[in-house]
PDB file of N, CA and C in Angstrom:
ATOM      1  N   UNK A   1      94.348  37.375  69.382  1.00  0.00           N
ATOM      2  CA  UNK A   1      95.026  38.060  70.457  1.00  0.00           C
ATOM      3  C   UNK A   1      94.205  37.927  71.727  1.00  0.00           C
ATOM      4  N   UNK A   2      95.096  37.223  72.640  1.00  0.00           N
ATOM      5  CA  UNK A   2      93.906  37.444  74.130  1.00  0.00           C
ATOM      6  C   UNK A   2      94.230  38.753  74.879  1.00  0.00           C
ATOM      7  N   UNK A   3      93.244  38.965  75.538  1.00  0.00           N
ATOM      8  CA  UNK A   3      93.432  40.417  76.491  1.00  0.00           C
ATOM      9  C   UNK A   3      92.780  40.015  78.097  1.00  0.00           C
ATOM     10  N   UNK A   4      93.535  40.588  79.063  1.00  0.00           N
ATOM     11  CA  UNK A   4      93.583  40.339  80.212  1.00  0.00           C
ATOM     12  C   UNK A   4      93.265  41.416  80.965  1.00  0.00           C
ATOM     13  N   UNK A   5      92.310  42.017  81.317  1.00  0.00           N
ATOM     14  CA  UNK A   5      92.651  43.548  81.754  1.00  0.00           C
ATOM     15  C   UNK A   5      92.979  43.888  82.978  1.00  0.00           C
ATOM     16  N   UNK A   6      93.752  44.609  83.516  1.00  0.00           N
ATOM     17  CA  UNK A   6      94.177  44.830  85.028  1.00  0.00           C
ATOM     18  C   UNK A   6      93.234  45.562  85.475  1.00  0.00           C
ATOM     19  N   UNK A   7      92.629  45.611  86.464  1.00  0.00           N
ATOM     20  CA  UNK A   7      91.370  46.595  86.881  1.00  0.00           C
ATOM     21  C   UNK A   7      92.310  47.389  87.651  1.00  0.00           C
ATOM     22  N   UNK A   8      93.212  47.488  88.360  1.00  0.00           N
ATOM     23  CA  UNK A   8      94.192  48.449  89.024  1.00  0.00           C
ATOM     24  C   UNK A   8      94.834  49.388  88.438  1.00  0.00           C
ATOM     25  N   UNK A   9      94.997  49.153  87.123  1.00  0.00           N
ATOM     26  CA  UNK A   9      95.931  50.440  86.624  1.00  0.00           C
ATOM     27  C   UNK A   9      95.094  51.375  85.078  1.00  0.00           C
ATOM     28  N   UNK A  10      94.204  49.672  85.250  1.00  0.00           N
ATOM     29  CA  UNK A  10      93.200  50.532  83.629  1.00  0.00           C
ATOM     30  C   UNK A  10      93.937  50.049  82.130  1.00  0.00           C
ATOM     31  N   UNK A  11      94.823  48.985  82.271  1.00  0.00           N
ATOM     32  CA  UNK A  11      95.866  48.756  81.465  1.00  0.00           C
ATOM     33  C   UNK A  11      95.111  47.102  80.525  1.00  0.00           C
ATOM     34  N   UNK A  12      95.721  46.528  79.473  1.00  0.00           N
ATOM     35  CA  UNK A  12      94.892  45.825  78.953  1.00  0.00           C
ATOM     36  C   UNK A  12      96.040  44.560  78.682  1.00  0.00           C
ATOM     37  N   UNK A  13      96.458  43.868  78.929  1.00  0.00           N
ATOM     38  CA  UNK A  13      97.193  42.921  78.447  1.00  0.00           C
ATOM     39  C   UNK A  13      96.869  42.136  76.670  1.00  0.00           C
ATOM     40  N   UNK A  14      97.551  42.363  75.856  1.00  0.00           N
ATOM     41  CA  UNK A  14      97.494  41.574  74.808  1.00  0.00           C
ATOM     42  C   UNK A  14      98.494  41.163  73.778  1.00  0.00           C
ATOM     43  N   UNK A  15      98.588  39.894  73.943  1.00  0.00           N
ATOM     44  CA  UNK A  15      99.527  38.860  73.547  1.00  0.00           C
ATOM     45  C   UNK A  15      99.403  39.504  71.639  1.00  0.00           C
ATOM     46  N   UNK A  16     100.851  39.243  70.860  1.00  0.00           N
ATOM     47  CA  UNK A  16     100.912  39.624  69.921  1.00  0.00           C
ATOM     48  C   UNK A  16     102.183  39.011  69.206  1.00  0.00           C
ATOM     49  N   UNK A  17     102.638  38.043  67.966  1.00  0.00           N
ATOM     50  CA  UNK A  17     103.662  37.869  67.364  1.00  0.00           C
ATOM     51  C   UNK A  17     104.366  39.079  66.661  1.00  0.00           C
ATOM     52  N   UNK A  18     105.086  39.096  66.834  1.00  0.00           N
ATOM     53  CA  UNK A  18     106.093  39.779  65.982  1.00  0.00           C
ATOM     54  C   UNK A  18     107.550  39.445  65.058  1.00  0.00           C
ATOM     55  N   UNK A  19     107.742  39.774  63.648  1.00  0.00           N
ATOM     56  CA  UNK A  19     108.727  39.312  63.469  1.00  0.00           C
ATOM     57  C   UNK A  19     110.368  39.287  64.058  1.00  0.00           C
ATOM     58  N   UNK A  20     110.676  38.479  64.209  1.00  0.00           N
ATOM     59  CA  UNK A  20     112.184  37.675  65.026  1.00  0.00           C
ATOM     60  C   UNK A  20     113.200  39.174  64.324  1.00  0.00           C
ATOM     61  N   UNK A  21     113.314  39.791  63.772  1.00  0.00           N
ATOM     62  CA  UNK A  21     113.897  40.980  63.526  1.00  0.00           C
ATOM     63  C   UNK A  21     113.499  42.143  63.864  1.00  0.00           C
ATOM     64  N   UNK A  22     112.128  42.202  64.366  1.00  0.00           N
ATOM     65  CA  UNK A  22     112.150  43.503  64.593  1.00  0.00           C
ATOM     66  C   UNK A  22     111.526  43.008  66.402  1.00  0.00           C
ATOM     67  N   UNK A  23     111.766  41.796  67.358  1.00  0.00           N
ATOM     68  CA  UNK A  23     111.532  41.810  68.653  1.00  0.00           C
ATOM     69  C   UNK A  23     113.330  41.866  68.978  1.00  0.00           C
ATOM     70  N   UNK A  24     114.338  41.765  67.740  1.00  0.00           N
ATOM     71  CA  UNK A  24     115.646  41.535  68.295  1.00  0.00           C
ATOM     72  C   UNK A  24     116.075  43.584  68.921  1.00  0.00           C
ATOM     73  N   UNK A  25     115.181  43.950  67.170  1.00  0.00           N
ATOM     74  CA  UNK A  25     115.476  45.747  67.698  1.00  0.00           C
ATOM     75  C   UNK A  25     115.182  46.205  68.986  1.00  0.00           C
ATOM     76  N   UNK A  26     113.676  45.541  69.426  1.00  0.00           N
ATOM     77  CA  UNK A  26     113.093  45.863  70.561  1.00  0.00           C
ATOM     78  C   UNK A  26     113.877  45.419  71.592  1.00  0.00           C
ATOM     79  N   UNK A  27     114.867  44.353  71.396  1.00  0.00           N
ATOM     80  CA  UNK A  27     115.298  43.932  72.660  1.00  0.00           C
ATOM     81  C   UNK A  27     116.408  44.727  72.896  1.00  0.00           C
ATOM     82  N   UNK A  28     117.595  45.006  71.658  1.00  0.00           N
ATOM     83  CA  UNK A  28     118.454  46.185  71.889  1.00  0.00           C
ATOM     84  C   UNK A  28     118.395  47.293  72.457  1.00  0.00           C
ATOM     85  N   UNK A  29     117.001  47.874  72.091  1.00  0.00           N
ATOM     86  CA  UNK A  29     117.061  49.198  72.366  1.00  0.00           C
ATOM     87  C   UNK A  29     116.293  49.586  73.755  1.00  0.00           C
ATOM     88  N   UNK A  30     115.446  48.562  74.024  1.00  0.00           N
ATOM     89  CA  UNK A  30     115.053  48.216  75.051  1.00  0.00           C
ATOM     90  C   UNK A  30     116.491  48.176  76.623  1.00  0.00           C
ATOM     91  N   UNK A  31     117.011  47.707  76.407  1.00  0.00           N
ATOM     92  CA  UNK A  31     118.697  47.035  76.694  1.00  0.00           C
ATOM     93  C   UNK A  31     118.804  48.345  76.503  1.00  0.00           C
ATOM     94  N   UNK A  32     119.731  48.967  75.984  1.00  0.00           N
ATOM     95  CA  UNK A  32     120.069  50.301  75.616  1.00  0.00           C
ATOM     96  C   UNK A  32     120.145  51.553  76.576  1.00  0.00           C
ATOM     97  N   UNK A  33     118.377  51.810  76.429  1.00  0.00           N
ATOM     98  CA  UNK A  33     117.957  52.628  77.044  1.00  0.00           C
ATOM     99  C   UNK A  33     117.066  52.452  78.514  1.00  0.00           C
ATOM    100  N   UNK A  34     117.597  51.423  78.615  1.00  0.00           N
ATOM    101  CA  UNK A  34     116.881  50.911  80.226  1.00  0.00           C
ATOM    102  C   UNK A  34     115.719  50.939  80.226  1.00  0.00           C
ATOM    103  N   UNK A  35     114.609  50.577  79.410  1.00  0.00           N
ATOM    104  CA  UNK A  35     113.490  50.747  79.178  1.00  0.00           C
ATOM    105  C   UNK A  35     112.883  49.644  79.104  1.00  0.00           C
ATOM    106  N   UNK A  36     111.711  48.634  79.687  1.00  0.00           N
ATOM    107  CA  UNK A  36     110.871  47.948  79.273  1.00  0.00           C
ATOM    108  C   UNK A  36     110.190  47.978  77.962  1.00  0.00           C
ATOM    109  N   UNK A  37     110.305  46.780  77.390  1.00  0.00           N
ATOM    110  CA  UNK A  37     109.978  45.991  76.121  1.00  0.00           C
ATOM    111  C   UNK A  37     108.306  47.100  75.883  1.00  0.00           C
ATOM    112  N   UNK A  38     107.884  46.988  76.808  1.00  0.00           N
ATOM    113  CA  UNK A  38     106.236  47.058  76.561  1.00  0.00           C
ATOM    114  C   UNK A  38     105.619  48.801  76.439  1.00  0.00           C
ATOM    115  N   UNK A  39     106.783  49.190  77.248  1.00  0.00           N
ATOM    116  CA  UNK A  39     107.097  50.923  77.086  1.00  0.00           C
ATOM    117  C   UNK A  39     107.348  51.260  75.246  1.00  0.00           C
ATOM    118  N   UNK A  40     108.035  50.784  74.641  1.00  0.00           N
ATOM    119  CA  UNK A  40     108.053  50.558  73.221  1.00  0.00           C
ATOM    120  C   UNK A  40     107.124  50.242  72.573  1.00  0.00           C
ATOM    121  N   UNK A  41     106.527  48.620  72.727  1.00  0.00           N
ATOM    122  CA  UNK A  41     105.092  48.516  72.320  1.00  0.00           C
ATOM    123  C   UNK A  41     104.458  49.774  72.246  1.00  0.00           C
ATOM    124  N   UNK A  42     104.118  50.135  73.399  1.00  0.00           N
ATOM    125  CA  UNK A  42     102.595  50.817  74.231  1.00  0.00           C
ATOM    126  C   UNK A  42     103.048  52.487  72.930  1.00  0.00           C
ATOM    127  N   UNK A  43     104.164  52.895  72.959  1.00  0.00           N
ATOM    128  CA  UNK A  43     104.662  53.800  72.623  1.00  0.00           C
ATOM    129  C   UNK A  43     104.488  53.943  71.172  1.00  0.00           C
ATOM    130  N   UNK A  44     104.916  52.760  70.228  1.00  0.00           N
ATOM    131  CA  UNK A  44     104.742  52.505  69.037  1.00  0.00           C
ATOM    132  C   UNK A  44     103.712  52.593  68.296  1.00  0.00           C
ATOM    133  N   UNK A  45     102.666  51.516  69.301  1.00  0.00           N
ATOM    134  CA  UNK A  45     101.435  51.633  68.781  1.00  0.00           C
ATOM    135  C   UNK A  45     100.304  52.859  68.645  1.00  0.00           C
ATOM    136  N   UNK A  46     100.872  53.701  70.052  1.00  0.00           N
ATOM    137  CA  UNK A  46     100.436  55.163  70.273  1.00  0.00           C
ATOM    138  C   UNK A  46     100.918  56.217  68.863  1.00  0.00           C
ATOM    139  N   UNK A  47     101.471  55.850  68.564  1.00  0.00           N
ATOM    140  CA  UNK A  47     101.640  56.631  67.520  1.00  0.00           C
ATOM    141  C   UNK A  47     101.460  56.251  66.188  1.00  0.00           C
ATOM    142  N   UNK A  48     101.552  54.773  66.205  1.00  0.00           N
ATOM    143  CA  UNK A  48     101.025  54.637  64.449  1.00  0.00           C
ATOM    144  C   UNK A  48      99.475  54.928  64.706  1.00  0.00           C
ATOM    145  N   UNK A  49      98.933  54.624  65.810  1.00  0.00           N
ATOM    146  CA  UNK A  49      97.080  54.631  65.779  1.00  0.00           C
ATOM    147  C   UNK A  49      96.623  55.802  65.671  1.00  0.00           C
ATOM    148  N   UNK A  50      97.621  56.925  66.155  1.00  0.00           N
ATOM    149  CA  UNK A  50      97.453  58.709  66.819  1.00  0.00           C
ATOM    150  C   UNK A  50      97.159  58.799  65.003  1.00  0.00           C
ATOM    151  N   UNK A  51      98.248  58.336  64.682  1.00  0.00           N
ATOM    152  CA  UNK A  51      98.306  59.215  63.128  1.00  0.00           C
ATOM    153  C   UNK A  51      96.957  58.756  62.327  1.00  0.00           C
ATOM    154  N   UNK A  52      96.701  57.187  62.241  1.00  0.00           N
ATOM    155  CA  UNK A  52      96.003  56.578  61.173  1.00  0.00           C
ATOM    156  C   UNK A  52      94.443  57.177  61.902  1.00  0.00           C
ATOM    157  N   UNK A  53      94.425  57.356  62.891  1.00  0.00           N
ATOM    158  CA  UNK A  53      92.589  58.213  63.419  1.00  0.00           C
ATOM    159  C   UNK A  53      93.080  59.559  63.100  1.00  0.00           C
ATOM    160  N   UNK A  54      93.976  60.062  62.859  1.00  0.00           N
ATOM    161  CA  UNK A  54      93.797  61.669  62.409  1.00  0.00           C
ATOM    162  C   UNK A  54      93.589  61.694  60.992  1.00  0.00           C
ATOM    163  N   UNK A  55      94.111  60.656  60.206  1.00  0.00           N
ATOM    164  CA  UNK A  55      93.916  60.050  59.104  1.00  0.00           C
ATOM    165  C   UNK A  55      92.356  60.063  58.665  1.00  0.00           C
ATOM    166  N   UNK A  56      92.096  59.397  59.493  1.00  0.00           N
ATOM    167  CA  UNK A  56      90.687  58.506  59.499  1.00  0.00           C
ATOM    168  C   UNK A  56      89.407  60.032  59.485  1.00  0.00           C
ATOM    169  N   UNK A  57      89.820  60.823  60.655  1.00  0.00           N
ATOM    170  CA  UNK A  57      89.058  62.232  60.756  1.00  0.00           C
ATOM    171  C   UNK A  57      89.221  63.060  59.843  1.00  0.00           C
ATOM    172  N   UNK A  58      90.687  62.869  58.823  1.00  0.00           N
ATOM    173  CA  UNK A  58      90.903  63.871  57.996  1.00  0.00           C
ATOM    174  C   UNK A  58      89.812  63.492  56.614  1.00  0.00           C
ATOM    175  N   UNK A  59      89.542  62.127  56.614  1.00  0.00           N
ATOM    176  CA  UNK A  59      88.745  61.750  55.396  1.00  0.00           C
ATOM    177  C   UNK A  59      87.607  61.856  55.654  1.00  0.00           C
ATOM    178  N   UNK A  60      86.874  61.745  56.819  1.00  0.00           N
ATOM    179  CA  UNK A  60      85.431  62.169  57.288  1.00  0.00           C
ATOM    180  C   UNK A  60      85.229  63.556  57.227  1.00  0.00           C
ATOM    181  N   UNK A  61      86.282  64.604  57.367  1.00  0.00           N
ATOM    182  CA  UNK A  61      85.653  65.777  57.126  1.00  0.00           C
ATOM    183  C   UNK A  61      85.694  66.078  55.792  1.00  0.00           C
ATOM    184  N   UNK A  62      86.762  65.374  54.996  1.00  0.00           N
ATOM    185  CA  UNK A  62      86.505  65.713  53.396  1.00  0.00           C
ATOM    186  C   UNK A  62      85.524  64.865  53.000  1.00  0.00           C
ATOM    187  N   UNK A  63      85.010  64.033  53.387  1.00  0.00           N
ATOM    188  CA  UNK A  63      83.897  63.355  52.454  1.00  0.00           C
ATOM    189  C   UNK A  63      82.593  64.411  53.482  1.00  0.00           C
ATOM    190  N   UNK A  64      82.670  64.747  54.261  1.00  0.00           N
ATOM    191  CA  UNK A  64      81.669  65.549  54.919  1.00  0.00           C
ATOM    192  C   UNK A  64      81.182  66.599  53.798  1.00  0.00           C
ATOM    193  N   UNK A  65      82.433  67.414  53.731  1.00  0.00           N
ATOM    194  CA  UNK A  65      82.553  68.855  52.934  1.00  0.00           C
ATOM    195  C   UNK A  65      82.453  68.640  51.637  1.00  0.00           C
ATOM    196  N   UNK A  66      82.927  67.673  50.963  1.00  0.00           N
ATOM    197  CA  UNK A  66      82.192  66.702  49.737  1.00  0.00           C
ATOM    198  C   UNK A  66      80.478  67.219  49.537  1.00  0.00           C
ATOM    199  N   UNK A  67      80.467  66.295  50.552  1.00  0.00           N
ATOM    200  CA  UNK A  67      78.908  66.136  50.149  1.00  0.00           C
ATOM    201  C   UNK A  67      77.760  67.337  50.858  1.00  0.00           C
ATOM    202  N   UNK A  68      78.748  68.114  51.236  1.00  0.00           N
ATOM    203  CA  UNK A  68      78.163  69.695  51.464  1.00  0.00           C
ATOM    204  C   UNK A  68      78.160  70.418  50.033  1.00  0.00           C
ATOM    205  N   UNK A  69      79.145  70.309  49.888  1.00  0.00           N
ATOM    206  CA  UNK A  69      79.458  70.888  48.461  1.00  0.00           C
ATOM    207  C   UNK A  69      78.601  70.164  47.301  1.00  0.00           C
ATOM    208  N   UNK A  70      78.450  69.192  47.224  1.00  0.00           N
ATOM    209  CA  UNK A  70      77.675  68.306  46.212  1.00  0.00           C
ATOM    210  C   UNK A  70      75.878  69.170  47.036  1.00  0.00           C
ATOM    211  N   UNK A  71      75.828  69.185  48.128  1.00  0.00           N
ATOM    212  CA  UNK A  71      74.045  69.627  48.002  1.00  0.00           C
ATOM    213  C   UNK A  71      74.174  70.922  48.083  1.00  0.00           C
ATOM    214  N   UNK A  72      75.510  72.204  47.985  1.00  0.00           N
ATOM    215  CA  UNK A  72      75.263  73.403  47.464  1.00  0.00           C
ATOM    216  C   UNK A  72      74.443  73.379  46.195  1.00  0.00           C
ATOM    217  N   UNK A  73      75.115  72.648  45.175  1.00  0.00           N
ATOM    218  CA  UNK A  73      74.585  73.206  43.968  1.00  0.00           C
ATOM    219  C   UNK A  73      75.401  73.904  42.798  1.00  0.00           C
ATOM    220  N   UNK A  74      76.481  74.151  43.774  1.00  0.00           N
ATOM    221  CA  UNK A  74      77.349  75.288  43.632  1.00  0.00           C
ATOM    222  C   UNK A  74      78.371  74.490  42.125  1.00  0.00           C
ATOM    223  N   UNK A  75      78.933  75.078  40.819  1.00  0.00           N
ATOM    224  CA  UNK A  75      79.727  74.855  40.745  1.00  0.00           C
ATOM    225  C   UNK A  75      81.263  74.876  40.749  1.00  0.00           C
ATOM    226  N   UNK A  76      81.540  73.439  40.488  1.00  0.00           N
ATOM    227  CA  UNK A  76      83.211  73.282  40.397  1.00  0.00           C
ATOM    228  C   UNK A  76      83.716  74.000  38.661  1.00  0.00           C
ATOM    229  N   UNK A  77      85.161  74.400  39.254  1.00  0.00           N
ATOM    230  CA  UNK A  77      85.916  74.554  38.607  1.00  0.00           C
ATOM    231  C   UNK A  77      87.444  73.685  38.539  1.00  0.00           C
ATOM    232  N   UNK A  78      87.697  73.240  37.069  1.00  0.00           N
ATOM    233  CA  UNK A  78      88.891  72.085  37.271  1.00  0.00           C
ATOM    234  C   UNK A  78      89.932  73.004  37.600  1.00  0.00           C
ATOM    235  N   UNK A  79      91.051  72.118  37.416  1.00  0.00           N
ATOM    236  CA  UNK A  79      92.936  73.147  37.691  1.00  0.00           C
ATOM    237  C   UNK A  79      93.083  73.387  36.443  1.00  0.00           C
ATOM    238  N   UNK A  80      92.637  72.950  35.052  1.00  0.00           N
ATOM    239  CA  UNK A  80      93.158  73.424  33.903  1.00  0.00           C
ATOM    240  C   UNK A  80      92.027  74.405  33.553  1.00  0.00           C
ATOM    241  N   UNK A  81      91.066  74.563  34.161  1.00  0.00           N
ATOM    242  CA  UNK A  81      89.948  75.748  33.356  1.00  0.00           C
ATOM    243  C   UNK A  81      90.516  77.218  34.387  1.00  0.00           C
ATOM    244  N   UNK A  82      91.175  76.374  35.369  1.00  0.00           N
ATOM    245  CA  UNK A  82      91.331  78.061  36.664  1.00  0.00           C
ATOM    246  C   UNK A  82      92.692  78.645  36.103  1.00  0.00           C
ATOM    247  N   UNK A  83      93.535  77.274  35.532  1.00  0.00           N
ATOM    248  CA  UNK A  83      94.843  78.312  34.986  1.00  0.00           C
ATOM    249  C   UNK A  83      94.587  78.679  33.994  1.00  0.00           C
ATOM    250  N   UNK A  84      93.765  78.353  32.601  1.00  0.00           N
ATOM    251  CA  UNK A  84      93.422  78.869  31.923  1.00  0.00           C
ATOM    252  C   UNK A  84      93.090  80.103  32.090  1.00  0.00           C
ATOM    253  N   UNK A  85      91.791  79.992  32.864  1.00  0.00           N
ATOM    254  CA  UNK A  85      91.443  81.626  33.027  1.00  0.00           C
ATOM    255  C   UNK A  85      92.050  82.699  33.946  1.00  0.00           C
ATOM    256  N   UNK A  86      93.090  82.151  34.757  1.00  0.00           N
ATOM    257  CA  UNK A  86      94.280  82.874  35.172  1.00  0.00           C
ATOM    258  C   UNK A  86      95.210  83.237  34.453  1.00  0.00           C
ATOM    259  N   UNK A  87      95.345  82.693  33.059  1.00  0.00           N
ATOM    260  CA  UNK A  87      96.547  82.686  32.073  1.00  0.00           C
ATOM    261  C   UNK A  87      97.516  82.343  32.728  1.00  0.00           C
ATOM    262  N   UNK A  88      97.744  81.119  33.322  1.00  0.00           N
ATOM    263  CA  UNK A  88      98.903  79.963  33.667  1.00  0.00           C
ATOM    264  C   UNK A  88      99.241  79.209  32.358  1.00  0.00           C
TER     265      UNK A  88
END
């Protein structure tokens, strides 16, 4: 992928294939809703990346709290010894 960066707006240019079925959606809906192609991109990608780094933070604090928990000392209890002794 090349990248071009605009120093005027702070914006990054980068070239990208996509499959011939899903640039036809982009072009519909694009068309559609009077919207530039790249407004979609920019939009799309904002949100699969938003999710997969909240993702990404959600597993760093469990492997964090992991290994807090591993140098408590402290022990675990499984789901069949807690319903057990809940009488589940």
């Amino acid at each position: 992928m090349g990248k071009v960066k605009d120093r005027s707006s702070g914006m990054v240019n980068i070239s990208v294939k996509v499959p011939a079925e899903i640039a036809e959606i982009l072009g519909k809906v694009s068309k559609a809703e009077e919207r530039p192609k790249s407004y979609y991109v920019r939009k799309g990608l904002e949100l699969f990346l938003m999710a997969r780094l909240e993702n990404l933070e959600d597993h760093e604090e469990a492997a964090e709290a992991y290994k807090e928990f591993m140098a408590s000392g402290e022990k675990s209890v499984s789901f069949s010894e807690l319903k057990e002794e809940l009488n589940l």
